[in-house]
PDB file of N, CA and C in Angstrom:
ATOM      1  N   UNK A   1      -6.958  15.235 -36.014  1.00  0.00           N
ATOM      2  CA  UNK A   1      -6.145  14.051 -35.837  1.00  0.00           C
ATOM      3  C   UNK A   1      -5.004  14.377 -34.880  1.00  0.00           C
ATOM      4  N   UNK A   2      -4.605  13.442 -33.938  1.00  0.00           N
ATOM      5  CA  UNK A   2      -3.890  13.296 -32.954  1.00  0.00           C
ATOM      6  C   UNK A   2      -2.357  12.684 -33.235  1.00  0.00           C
ATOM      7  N   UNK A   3      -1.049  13.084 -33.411  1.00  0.00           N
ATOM      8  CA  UNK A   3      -0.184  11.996 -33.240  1.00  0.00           C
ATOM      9  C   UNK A   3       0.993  12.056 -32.379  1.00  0.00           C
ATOM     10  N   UNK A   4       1.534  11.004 -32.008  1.00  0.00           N
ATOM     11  CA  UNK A   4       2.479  11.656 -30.979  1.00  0.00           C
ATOM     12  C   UNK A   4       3.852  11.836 -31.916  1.00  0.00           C
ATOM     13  N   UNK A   5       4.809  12.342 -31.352  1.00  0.00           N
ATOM     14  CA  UNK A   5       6.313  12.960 -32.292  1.00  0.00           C
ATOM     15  C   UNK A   5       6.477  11.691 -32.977  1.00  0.00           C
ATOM     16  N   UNK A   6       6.798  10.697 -32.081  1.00  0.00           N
ATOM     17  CA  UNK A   6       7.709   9.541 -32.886  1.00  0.00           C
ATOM     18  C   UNK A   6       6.781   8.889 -33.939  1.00  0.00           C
ATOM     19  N   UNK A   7       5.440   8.684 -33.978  1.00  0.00           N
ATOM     20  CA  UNK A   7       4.488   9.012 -35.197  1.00  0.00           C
ATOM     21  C   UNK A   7       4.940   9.497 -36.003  1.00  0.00           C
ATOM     22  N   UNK A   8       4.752  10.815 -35.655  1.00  0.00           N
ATOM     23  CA  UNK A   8       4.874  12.053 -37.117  1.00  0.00           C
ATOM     24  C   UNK A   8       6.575  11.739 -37.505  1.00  0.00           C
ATOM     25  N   UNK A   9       7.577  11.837 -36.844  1.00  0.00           N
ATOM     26  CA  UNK A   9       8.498  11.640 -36.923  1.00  0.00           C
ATOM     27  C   UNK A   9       8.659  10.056 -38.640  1.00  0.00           C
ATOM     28  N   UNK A  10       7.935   9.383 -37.930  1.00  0.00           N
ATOM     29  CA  UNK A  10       7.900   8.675 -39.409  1.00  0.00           C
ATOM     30  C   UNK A  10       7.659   7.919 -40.427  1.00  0.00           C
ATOM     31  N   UNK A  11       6.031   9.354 -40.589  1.00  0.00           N
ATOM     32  CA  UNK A  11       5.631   9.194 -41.279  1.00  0.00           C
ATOM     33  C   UNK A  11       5.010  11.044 -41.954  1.00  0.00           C
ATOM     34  N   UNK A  12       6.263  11.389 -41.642  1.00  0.00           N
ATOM     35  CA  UNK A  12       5.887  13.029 -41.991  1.00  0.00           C
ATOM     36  C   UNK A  12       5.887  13.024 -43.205  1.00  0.00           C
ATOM     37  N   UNK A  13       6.077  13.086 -44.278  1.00  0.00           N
ATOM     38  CA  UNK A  13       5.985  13.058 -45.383  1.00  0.00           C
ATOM     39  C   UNK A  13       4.501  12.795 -46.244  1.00  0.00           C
ATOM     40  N   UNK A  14       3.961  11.437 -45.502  1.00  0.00           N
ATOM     41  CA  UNK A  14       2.289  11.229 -45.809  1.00  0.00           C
ATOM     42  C   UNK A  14       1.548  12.008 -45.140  1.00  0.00           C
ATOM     43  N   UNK A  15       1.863  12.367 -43.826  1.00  0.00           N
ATOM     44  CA  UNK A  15       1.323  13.688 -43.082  1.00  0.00           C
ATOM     45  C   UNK A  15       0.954  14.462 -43.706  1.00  0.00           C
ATOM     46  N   UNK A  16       2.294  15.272 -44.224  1.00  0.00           N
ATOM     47  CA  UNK A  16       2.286  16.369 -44.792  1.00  0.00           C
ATOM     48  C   UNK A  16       0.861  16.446 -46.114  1.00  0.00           C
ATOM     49  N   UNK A  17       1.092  15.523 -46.940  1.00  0.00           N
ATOM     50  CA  UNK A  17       0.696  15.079 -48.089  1.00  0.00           C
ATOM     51  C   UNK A  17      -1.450  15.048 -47.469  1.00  0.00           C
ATOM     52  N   UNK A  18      -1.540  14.205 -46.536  1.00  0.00           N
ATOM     53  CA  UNK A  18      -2.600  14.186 -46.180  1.00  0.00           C
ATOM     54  C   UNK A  18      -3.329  15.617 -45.624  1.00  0.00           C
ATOM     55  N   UNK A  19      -2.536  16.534 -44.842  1.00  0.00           N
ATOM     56  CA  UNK A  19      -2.960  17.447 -44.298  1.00  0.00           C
ATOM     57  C   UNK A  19      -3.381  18.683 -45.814  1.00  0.00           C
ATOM     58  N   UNK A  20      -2.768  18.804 -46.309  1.00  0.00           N
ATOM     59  CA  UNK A  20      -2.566  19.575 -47.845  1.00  0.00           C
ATOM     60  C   UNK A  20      -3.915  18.755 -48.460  1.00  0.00           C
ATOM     61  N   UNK A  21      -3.783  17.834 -48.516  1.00  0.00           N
ATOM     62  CA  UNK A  21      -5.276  17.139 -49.747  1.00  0.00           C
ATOM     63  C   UNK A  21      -6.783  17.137 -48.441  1.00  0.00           C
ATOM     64  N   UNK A  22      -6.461  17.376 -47.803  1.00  0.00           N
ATOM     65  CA  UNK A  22      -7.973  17.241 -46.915  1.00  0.00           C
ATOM     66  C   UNK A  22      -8.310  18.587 -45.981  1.00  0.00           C
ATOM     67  N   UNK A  23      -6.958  19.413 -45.663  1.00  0.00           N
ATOM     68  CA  UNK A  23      -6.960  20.793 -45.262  1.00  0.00           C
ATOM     69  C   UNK A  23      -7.412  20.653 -43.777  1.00  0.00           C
ATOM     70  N   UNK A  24      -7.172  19.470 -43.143  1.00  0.00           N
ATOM     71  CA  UNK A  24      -7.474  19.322 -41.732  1.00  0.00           C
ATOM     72  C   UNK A  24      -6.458  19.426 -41.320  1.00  0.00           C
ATOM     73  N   UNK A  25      -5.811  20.379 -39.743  1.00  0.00           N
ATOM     74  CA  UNK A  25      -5.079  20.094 -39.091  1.00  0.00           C
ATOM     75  C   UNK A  25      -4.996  18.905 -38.411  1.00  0.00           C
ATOM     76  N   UNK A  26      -3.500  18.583 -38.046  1.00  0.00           N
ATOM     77  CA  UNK A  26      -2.949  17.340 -37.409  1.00  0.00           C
ATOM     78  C   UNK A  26      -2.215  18.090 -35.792  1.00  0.00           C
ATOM     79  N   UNK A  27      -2.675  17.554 -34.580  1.00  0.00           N
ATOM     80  CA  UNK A  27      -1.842  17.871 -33.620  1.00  0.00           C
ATOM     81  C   UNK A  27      -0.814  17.038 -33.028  1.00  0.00           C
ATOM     82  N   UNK A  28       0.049  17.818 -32.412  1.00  0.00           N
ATOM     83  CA  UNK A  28       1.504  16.448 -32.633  1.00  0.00           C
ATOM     84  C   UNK A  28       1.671  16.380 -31.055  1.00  0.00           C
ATOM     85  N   UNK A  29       1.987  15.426 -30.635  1.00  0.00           N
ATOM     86  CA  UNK A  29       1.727  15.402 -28.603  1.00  0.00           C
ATOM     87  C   UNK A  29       3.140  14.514 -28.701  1.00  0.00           C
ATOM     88  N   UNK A  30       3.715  15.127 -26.993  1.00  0.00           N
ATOM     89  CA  UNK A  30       4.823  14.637 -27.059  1.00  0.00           C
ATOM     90  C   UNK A  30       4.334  14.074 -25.483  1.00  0.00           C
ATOM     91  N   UNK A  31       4.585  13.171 -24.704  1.00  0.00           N
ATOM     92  CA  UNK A  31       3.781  12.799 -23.122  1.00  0.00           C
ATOM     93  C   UNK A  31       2.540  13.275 -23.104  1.00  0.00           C
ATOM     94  N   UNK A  32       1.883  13.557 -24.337  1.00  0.00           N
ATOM     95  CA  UNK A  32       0.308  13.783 -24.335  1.00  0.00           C
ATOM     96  C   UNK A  32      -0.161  15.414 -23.847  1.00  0.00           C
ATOM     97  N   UNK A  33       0.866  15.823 -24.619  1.00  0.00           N
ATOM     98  CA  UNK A  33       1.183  17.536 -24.655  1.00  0.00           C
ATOM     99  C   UNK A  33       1.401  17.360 -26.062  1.00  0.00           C
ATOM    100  N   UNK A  34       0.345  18.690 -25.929  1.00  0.00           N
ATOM    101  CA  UNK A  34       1.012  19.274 -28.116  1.00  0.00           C
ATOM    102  C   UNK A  34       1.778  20.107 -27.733  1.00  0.00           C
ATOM    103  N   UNK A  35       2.393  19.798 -28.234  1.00  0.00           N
ATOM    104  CA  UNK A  35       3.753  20.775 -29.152  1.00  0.00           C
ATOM    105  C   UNK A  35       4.057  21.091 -30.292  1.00  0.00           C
ATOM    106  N   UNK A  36       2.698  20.908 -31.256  1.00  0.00           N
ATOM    107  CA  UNK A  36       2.823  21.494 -32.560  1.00  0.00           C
ATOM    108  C   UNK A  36       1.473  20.976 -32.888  1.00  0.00           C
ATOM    109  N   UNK A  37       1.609  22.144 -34.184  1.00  0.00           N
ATOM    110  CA  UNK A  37       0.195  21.764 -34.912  1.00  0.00           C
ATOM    111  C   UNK A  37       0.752  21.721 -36.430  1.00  0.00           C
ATOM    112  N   UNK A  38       0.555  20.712 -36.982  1.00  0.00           N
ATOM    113  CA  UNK A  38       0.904  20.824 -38.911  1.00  0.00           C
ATOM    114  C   UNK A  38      -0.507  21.238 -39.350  1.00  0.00           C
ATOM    115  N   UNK A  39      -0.692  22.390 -39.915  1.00  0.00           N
ATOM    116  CA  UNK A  39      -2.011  23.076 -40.557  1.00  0.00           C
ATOM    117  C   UNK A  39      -1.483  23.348 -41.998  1.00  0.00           C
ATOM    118  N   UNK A  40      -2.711  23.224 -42.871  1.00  0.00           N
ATOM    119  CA  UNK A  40      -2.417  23.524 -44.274  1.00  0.00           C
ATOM    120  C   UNK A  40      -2.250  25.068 -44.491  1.00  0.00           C
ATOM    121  N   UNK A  41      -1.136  25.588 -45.632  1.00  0.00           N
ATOM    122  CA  UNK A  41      -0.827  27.020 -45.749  1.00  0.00           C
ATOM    123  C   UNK A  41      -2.493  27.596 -46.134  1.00  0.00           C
ATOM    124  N   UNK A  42      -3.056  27.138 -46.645  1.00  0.00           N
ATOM    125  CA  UNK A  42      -4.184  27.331 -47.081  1.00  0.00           C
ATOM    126  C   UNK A  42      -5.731  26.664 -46.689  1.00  0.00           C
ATOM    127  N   UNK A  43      -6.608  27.045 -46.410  1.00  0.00           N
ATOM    128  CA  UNK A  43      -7.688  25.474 -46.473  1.00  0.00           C
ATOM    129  C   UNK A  43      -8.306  25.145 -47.749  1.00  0.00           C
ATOM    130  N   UNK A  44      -8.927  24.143 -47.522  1.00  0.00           N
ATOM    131  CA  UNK A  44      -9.403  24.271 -49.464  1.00  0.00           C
ATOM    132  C   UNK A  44     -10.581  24.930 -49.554  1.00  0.00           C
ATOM    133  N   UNK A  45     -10.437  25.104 -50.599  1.00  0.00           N
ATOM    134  CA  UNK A  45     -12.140  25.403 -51.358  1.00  0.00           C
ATOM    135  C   UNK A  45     -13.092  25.566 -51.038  1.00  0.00           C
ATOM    136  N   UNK A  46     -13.910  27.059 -49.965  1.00  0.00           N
ATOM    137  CA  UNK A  46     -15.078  26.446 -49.689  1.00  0.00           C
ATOM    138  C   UNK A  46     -14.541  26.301 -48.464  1.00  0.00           C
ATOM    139  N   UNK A  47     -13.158  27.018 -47.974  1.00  0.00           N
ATOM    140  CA  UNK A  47     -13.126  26.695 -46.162  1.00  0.00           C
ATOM    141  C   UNK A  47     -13.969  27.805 -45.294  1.00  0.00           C
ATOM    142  N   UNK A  48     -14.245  27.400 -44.055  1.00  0.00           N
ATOM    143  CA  UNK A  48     -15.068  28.072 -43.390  1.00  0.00           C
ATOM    144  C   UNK A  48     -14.743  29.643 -43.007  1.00  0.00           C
ATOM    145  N   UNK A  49     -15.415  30.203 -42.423  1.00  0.00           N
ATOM    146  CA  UNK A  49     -14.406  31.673 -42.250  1.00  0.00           C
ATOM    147  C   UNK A  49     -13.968  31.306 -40.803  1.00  0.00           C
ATOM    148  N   UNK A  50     -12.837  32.145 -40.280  1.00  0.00           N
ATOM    149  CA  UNK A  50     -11.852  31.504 -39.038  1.00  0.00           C
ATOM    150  C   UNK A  50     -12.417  31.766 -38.318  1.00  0.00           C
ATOM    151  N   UNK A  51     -13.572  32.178 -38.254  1.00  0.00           N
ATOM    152  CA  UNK A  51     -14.171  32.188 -36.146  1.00  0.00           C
ATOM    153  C   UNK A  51     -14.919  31.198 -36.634  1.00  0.00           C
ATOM    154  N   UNK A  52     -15.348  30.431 -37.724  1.00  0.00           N
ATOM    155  CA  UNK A  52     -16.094  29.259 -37.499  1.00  0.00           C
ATOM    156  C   UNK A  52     -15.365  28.454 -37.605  1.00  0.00           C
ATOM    157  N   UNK A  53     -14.090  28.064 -37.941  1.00  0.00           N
ATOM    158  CA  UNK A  53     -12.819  26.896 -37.552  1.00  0.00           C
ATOM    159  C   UNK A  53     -12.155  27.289 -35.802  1.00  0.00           C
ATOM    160  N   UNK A  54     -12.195  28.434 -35.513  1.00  0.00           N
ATOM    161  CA  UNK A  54     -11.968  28.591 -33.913  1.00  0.00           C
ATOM    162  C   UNK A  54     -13.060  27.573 -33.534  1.00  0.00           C
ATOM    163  N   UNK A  55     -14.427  27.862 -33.622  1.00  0.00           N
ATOM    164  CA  UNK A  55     -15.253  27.090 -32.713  1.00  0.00           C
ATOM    165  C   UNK A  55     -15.641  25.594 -32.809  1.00  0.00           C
ATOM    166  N   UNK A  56     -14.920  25.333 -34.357  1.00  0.00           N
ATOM    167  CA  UNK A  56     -15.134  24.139 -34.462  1.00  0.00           C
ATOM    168  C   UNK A  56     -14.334  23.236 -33.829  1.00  0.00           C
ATOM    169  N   UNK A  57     -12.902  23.899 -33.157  1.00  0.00           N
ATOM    170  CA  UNK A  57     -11.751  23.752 -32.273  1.00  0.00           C
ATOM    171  C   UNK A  57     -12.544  23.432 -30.887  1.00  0.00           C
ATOM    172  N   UNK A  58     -13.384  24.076 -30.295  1.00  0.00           N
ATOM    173  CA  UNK A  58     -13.860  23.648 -29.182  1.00  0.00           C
ATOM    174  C   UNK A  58     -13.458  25.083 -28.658  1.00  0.00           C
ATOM    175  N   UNK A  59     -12.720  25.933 -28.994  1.00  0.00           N
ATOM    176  CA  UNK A  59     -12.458  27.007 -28.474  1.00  0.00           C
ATOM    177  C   UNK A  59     -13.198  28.426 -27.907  1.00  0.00           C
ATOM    178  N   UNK A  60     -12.414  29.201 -27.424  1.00  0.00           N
ATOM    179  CA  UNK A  60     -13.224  30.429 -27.234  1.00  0.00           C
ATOM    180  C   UNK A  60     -12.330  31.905 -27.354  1.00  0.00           C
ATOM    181  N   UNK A  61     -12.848  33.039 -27.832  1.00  0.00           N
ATOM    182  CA  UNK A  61     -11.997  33.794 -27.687  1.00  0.00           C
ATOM    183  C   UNK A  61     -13.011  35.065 -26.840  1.00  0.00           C
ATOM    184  N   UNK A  62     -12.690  36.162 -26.721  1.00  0.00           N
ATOM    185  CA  UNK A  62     -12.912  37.397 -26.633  1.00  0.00           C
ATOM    186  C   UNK A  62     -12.456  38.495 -27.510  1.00  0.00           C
ATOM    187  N   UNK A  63     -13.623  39.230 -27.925  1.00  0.00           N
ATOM    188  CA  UNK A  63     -12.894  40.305 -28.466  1.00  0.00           C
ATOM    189  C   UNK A  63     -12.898  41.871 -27.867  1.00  0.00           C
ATOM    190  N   UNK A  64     -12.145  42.636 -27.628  1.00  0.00           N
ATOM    191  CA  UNK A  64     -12.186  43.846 -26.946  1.00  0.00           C
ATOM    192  C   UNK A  64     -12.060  44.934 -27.711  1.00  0.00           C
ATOM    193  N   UNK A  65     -12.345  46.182 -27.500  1.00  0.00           N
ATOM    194  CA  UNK A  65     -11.844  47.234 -28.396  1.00  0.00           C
ATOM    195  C   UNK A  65     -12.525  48.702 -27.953  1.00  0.00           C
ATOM    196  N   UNK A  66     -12.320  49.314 -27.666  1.00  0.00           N
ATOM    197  CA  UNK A  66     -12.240  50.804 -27.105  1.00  0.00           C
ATOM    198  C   UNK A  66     -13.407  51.377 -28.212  1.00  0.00           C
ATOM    199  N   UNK A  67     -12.735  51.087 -28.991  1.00  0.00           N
ATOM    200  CA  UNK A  67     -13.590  51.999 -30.837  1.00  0.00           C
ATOM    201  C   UNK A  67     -13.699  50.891 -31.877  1.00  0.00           C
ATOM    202  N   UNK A  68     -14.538  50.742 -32.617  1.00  0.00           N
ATOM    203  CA  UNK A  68     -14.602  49.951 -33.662  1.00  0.00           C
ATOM    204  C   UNK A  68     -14.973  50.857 -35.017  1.00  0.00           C
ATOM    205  N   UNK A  69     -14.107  50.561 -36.207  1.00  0.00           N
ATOM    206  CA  UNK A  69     -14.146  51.103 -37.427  1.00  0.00           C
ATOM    207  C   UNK A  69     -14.953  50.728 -38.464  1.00  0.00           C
ATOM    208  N   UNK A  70     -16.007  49.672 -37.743  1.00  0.00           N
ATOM    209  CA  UNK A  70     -16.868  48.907 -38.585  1.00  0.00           C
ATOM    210  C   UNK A  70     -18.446  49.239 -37.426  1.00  0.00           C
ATOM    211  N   UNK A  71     -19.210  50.189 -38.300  1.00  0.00           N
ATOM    212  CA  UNK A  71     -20.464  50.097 -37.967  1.00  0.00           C
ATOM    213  C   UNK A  71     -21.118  48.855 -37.165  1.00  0.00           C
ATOM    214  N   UNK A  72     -22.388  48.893 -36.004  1.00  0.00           N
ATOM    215  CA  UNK A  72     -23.217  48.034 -35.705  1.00  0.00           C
ATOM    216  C   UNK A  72     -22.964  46.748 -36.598  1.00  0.00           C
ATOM    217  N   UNK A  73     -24.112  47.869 -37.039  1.00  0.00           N
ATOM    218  CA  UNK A  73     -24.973  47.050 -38.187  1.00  0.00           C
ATOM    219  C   UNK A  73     -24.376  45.764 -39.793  1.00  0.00           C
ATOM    220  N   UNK A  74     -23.082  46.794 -39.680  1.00  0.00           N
ATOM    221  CA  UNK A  74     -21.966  45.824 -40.675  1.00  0.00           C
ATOM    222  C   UNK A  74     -21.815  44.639 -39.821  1.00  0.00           C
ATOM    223  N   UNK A  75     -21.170  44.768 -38.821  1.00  0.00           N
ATOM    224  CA  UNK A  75     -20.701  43.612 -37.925  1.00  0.00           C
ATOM    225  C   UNK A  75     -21.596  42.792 -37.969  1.00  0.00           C
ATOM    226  N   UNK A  76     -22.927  43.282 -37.703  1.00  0.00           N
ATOM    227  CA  UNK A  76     -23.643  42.319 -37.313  1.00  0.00           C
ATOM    228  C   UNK A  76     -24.146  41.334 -38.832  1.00  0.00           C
ATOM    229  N   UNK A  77     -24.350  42.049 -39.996  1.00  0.00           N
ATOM    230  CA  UNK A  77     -24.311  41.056 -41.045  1.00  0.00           C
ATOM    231  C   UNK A  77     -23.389  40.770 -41.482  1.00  0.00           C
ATOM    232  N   UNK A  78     -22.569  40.347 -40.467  1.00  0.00           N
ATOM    233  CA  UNK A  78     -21.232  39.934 -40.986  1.00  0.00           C
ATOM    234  C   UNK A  78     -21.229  38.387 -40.277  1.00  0.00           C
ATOM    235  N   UNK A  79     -22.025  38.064 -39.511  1.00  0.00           N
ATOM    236  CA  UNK A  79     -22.615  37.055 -38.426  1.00  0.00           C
ATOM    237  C   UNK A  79     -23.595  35.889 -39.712  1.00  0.00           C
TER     238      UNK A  79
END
């Protein structure tokens, strides 16, 4: 969900309230720029693990690392 400041501005309180009972982030746009994200401290029950909420973002990352402390084969059933 999308809102711009003067939105959230007031009606933060049901925001808040909504983001906590449904565990979806809200992004807050100010001239159609975010400048914040209200995310729940927690997700609920049954939330996804975070590289599958990264991608559900549309996002992408990379990961790099010289040495890894986790076997192949772990990593990979970790997929």
């Amino acid at each position: 969900m999308d809102i711009s400041v003067t939105d959230f501005k007031a009606q933060c309180l049901d925001l808040i309230r909504k983001v906590e009972e449904s565990g979806k982030a809200i992004t807050i746009r100010r001239h159609g720029q975010i400048v914040a994200r209200l995310e729940p401290a927690c997700g609920p029950a049954g939330a996804g693990k975070p590289w599958e909420e990264l991608r559900a973002l549309g996002g992408s990352a990379r990961l790099a690392a010289d040495e890894s402390v986790i076997a192949d084969e772990d990593f990979e059933a970790l997929r």
